[in-house]
Each structure stands twice: as structure tokens, then as C-alpha cells.
N, C-alpha and C. Protein backbone atom coordinates (compact mmCIF):
# COMPACT_ATOMS: atom_id res chain seq x y z
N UNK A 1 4.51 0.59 -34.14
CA UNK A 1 4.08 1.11 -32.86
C UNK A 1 2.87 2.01 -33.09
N UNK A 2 2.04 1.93 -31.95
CA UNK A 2 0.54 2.72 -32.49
C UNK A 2 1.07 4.06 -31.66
N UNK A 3 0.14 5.10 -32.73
CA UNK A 3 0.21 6.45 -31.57
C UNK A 3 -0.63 6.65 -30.50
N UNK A 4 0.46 7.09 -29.63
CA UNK A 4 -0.52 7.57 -28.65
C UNK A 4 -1.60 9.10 -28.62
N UNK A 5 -2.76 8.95 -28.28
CA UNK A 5 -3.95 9.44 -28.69
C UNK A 5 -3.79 10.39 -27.00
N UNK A 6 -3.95 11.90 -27.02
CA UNK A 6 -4.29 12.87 -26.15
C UNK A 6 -5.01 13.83 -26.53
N UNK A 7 -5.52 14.88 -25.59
CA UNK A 7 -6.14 16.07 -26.29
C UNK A 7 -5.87 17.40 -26.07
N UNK A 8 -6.87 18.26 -26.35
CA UNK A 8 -6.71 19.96 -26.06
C UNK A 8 -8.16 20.07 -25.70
N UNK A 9 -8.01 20.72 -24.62
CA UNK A 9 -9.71 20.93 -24.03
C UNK A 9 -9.66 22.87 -24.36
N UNK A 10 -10.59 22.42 -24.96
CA UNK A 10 -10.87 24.33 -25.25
C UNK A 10 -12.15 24.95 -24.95
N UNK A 11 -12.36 24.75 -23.32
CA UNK A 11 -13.46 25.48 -23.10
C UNK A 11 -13.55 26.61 -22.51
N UNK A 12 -12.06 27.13 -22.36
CA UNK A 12 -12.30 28.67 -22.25
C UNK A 12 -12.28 29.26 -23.78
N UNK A 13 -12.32 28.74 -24.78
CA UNK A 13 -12.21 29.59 -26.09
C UNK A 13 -13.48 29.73 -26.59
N UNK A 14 -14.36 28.60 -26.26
CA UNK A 14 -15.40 28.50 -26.28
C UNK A 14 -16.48 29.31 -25.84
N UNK A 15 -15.82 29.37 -24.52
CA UNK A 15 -16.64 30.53 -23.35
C UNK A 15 -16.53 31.61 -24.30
N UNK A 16 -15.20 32.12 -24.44
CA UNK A 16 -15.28 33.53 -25.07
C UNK A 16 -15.70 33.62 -26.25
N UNK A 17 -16.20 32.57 -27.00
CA UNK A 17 -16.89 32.72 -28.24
C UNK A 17 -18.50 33.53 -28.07
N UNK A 18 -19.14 32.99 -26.87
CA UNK A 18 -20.01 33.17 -26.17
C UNK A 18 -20.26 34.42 -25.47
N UNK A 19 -19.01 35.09 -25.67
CA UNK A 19 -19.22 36.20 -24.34
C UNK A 19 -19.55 35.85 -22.99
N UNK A 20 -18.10 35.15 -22.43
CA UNK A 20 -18.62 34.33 -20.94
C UNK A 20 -16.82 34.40 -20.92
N UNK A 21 -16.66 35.24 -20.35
CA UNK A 21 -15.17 35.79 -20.25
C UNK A 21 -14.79 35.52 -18.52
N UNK A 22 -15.89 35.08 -17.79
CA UNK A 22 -15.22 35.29 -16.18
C UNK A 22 -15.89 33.50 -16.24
N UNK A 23 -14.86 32.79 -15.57
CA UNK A 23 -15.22 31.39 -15.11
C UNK A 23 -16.22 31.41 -14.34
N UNK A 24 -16.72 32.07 -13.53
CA UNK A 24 -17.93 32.26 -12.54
C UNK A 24 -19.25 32.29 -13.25
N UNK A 25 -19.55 32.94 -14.30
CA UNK A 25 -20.47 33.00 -15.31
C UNK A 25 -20.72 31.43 -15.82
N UNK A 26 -20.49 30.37 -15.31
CA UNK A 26 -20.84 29.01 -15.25
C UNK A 26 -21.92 28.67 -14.28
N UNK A 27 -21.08 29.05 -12.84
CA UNK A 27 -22.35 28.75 -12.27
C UNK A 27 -23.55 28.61 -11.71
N UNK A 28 -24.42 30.00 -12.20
CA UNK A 28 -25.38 29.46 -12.31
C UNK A 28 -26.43 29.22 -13.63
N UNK A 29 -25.49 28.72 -14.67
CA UNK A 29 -26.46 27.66 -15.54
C UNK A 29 -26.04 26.43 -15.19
N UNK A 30 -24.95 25.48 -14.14
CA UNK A 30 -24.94 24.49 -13.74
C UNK A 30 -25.51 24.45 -12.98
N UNK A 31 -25.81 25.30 -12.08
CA UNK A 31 -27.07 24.75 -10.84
C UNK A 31 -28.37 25.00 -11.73
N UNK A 32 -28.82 25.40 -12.24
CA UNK A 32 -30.01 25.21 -13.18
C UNK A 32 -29.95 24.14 -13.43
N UNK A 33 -29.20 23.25 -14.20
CA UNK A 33 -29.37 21.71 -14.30
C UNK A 33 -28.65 20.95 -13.07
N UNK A 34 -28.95 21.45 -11.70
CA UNK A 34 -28.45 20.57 -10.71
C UNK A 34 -27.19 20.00 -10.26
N UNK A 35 -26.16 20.95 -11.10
CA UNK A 35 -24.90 20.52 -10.67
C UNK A 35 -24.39 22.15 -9.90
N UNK A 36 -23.59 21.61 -8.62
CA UNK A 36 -23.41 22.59 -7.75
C UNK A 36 -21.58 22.17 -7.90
N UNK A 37 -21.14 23.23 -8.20
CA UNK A 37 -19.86 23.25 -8.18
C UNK A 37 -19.60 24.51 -7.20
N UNK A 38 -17.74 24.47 -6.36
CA UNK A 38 -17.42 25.73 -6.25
C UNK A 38 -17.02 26.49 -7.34
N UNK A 39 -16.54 27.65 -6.90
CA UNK A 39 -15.98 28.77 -7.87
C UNK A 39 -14.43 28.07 -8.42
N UNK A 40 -13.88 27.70 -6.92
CA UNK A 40 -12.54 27.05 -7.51
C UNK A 40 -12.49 25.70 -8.10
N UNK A 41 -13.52 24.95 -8.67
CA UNK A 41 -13.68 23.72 -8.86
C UNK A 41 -14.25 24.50 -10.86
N UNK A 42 -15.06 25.02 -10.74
CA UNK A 42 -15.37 25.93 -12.18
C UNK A 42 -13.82 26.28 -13.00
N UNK A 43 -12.97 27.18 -11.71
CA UNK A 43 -11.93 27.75 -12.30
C UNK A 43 -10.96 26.54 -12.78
N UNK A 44 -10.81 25.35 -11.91
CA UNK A 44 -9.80 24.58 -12.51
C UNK A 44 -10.30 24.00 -13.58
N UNK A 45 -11.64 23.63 -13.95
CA UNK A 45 -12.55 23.14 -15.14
C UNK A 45 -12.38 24.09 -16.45
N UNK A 46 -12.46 25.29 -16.17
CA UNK A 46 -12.24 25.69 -17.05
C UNK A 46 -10.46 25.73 -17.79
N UNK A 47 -9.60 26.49 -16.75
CA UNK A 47 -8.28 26.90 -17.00
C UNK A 47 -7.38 25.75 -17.04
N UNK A 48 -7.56 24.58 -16.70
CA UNK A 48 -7.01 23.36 -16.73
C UNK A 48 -7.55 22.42 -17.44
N UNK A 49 -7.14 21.72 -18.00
CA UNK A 49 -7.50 20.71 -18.93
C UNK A 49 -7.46 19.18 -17.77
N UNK A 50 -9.42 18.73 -17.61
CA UNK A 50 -9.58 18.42 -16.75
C UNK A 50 -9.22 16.32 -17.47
N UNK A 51 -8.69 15.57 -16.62
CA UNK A 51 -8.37 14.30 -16.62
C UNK A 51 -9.09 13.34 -16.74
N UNK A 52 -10.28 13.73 -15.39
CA UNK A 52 -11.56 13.08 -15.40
C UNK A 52 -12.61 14.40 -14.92
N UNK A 53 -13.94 13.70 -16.04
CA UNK A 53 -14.52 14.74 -16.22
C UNK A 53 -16.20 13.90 -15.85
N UNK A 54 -17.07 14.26 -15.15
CA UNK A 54 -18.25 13.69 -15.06
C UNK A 54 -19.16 13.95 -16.52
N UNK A 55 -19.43 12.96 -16.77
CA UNK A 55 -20.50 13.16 -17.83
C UNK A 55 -21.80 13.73 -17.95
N UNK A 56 -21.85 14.06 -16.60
CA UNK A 56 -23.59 14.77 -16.51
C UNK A 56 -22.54 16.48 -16.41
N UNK A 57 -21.43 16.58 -16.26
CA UNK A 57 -20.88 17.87 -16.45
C UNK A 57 -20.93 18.37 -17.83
N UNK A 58 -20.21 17.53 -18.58
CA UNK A 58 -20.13 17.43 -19.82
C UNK A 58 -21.19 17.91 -20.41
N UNK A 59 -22.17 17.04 -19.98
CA UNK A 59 -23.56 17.35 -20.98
C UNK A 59 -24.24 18.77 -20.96
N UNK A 60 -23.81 18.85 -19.60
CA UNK A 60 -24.33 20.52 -19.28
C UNK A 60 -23.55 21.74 -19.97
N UNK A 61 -22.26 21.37 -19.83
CA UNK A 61 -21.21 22.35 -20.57
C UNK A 61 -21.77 22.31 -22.24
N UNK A 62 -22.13 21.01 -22.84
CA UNK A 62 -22.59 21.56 -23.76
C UNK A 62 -23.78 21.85 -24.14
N UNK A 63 -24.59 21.58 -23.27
CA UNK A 63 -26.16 22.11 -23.30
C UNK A 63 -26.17 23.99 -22.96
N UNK A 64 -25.42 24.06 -22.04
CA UNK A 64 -25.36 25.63 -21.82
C UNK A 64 -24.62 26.30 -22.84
N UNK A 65 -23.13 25.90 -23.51
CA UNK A 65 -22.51 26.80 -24.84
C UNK A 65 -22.87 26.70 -25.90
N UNK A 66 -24.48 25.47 -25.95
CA UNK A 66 -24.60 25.19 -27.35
C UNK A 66 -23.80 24.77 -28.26
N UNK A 67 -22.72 23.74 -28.04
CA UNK A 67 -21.57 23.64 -28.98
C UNK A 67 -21.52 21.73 -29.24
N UNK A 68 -21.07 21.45 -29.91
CA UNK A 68 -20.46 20.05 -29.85
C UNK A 68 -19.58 19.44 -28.74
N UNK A 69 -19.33 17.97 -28.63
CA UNK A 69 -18.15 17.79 -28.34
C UNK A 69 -16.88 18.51 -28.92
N UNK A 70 -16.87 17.88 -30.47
CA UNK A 70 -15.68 18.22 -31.17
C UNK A 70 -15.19 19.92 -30.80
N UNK A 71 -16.50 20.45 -30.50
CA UNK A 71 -15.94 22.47 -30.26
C UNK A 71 -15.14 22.33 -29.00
N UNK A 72 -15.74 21.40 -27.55
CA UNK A 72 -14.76 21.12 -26.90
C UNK A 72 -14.02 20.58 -26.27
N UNK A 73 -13.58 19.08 -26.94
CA UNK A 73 -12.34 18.29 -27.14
C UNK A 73 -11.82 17.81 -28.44
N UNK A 74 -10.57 18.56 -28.93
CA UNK A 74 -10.28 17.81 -30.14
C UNK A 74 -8.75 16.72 -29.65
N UNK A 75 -9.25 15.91 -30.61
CA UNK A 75 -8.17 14.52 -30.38
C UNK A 75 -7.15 14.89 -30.71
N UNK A 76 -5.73 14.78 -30.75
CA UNK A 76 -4.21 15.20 -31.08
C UNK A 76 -3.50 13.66 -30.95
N UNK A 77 -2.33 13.61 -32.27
CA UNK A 77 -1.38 12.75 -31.92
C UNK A 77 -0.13 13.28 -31.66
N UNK A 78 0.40 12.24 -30.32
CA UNK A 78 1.84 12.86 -29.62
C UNK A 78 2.61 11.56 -30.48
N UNK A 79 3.46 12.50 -30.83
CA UNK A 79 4.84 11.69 -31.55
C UNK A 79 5.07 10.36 -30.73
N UNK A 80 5.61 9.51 -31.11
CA UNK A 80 5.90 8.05 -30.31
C UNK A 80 6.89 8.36 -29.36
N UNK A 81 6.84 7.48 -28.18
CA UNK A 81 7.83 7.86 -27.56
C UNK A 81 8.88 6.93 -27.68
N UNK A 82 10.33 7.52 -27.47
CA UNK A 82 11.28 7.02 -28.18
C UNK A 82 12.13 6.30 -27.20
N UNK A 83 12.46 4.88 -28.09
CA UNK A 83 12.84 3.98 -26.80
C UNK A 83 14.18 3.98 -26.33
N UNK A 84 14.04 3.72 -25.34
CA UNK A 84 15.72 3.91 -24.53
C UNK A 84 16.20 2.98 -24.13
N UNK A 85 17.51 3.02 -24.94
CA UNK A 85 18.37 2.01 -24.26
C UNK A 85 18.95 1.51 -23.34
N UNK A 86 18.37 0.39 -22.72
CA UNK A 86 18.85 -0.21 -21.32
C UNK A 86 20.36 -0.50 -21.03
N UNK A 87 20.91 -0.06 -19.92
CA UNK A 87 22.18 0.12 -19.53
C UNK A 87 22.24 -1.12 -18.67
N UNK A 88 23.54 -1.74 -19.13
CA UNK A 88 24.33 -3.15 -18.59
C UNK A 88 24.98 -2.74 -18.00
N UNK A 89 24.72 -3.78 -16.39
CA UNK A 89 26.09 -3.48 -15.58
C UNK A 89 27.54 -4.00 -16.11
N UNK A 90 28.29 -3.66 -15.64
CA UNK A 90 29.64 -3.81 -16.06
C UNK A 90 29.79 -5.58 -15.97
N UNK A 91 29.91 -6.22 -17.19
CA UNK A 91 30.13 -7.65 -17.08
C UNK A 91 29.12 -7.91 -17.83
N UNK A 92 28.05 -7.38 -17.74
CA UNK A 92 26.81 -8.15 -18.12
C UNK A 92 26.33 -7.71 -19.58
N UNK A 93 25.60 -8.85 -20.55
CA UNK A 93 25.70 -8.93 -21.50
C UNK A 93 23.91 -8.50 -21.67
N UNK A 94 23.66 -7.33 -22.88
CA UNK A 94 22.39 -6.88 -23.36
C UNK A 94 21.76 -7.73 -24.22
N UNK A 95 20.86 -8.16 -24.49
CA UNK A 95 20.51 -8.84 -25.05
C UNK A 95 20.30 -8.82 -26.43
N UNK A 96 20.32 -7.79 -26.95
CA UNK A 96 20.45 -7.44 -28.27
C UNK A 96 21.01 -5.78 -28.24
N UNK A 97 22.69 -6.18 -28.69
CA UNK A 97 23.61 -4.74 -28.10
C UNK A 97 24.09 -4.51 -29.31
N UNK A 98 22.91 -3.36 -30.08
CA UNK A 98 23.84 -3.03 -30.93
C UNK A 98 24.01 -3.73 -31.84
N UNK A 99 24.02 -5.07 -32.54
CA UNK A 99 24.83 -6.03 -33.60
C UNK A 99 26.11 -6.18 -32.94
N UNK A 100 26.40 -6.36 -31.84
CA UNK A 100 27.71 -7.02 -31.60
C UNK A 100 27.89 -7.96 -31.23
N UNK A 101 26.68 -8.90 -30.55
CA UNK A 101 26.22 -10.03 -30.73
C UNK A 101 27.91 -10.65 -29.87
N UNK A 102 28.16 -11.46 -30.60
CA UNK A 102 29.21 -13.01 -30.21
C UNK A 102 30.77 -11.85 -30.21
N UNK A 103 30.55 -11.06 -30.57
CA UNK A 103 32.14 -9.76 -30.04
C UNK A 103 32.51 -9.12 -29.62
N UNK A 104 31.97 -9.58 -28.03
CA UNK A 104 32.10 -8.91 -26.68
C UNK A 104 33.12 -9.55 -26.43
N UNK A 105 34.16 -9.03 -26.43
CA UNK A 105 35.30 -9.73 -25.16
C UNK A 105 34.87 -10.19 -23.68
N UNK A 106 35.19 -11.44 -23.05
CA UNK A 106 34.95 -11.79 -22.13
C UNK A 106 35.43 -10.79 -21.10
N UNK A 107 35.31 -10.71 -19.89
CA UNK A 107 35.48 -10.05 -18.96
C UNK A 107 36.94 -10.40 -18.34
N UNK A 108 38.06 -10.09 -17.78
CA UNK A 108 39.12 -10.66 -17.03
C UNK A 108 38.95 -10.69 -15.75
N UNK A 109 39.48 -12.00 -15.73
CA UNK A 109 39.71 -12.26 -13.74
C UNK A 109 40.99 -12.05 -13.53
N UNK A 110 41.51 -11.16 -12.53
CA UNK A 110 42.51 -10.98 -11.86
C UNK A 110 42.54 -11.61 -10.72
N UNK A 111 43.49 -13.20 -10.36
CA UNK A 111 43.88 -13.89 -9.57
C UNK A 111 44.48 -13.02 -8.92
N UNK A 112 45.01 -13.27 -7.37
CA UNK A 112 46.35 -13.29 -6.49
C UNK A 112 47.35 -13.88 -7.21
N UNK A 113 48.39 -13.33 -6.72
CA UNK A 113 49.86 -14.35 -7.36
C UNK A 113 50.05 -15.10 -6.00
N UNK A 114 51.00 -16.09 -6.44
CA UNK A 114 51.19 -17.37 -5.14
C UNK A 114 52.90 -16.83 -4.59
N UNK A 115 52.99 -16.28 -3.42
CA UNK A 115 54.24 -15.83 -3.69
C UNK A 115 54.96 -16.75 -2.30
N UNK A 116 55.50 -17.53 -2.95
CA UNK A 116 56.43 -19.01 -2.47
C UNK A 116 57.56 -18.28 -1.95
């Protein structure tokens, strides 16, 4: 199974490497390069680790901290996720249960009695 590949966005550590301790202190070197953000659109960029991220943002974030990508996104592997075993309704046979294979007891039918 391959790992799955996530990250850690560290651009408030970054900031404070910088001496840029208030999220607001972004924007205005993004409107200098033409990107107009709000204050609360900065704050979730920074304090949240953003999902989708515009690339002309990107470029600016690192044109203004002077830093690499790698300073801010590093790659991480998350442990595999671990598979779970599918639950059979009552009667019904898993398809691969365990090694018990052909030593499942059949199920019982309980007839009516015929009462003559």
C-alpha cells in the first residue's frame, strides 16, 4: 500500500522569523503585487493551513518573506490507513472471513410443525 502524502503549512513561523507577528502586516505587500485580500481572508491564510491556495498568492508570500517553498510547505507521511473489516448480515457469507473459508455452519430453517 502506498503512503499517503499531506503537509504542515508554516507560514506563521515564518512570519515570525521575519518580525511580522500581526497577520495584517501582509497586506499591504500583497496589494503591492496586486493581490487584494481581506483581513479575515489573510487571517485564515495565515492561522489555517490553507487546502487550495492560488499560485499568484503563493508566489507573493514568497517573494515578500524571501523564503523557499520548502520554508513554507514541508511534505509529511500519515501512517496507512487501516483497513476495516466489513460486517455480514446475519446469514451471509464474507468473502474472505478470517480463514474459515468452507466452516461456516449453514444457517437453520425453522419450519411450522403440521399439527393433525
Amino acid at each position: 500500500m502506498a503512503a499517503k502524502l499531506d503537509y504542515q503549512w508554516h507560514l506563521r513561523k515564518v512570519m515570525a522569523d521575519r518580525g511580522m507577528f500581526s497577520t495584517t502586516d501582509l497586506l499591504p505587500p500583497l496589494a503591492e503585487r496586486g493581490i487584494t485580500l481581506s483581513s479575515s481572508q489573510v487571517y485564515r491564510l495565515v492561522v489555517e493551513r490553507p487546502e487550495r491556495l492560488s499560485l499568484k498568492i503563493l508566489m507573493a508570500l514568497l517573494d515578500i518573506l524571501d523564503c523557499t517553498m520548502d520554508d513554507l510547505i514541508e511534505p509529511i507521511t500519515v501512517a496507512g490507513a487501516v483497513k476495516k473489516t466489513k460486517k455480514v448480515a446475519a446469514g451471509g457469507s464474507a468473502p474472505d472471513a478470517e480463514g474459515l473459508g468452507g466452516l461456516r455452519p449453514k444457517r437453520a430453517r425453522i419450519r411450522g410443525v403440521d399439527r393433525s
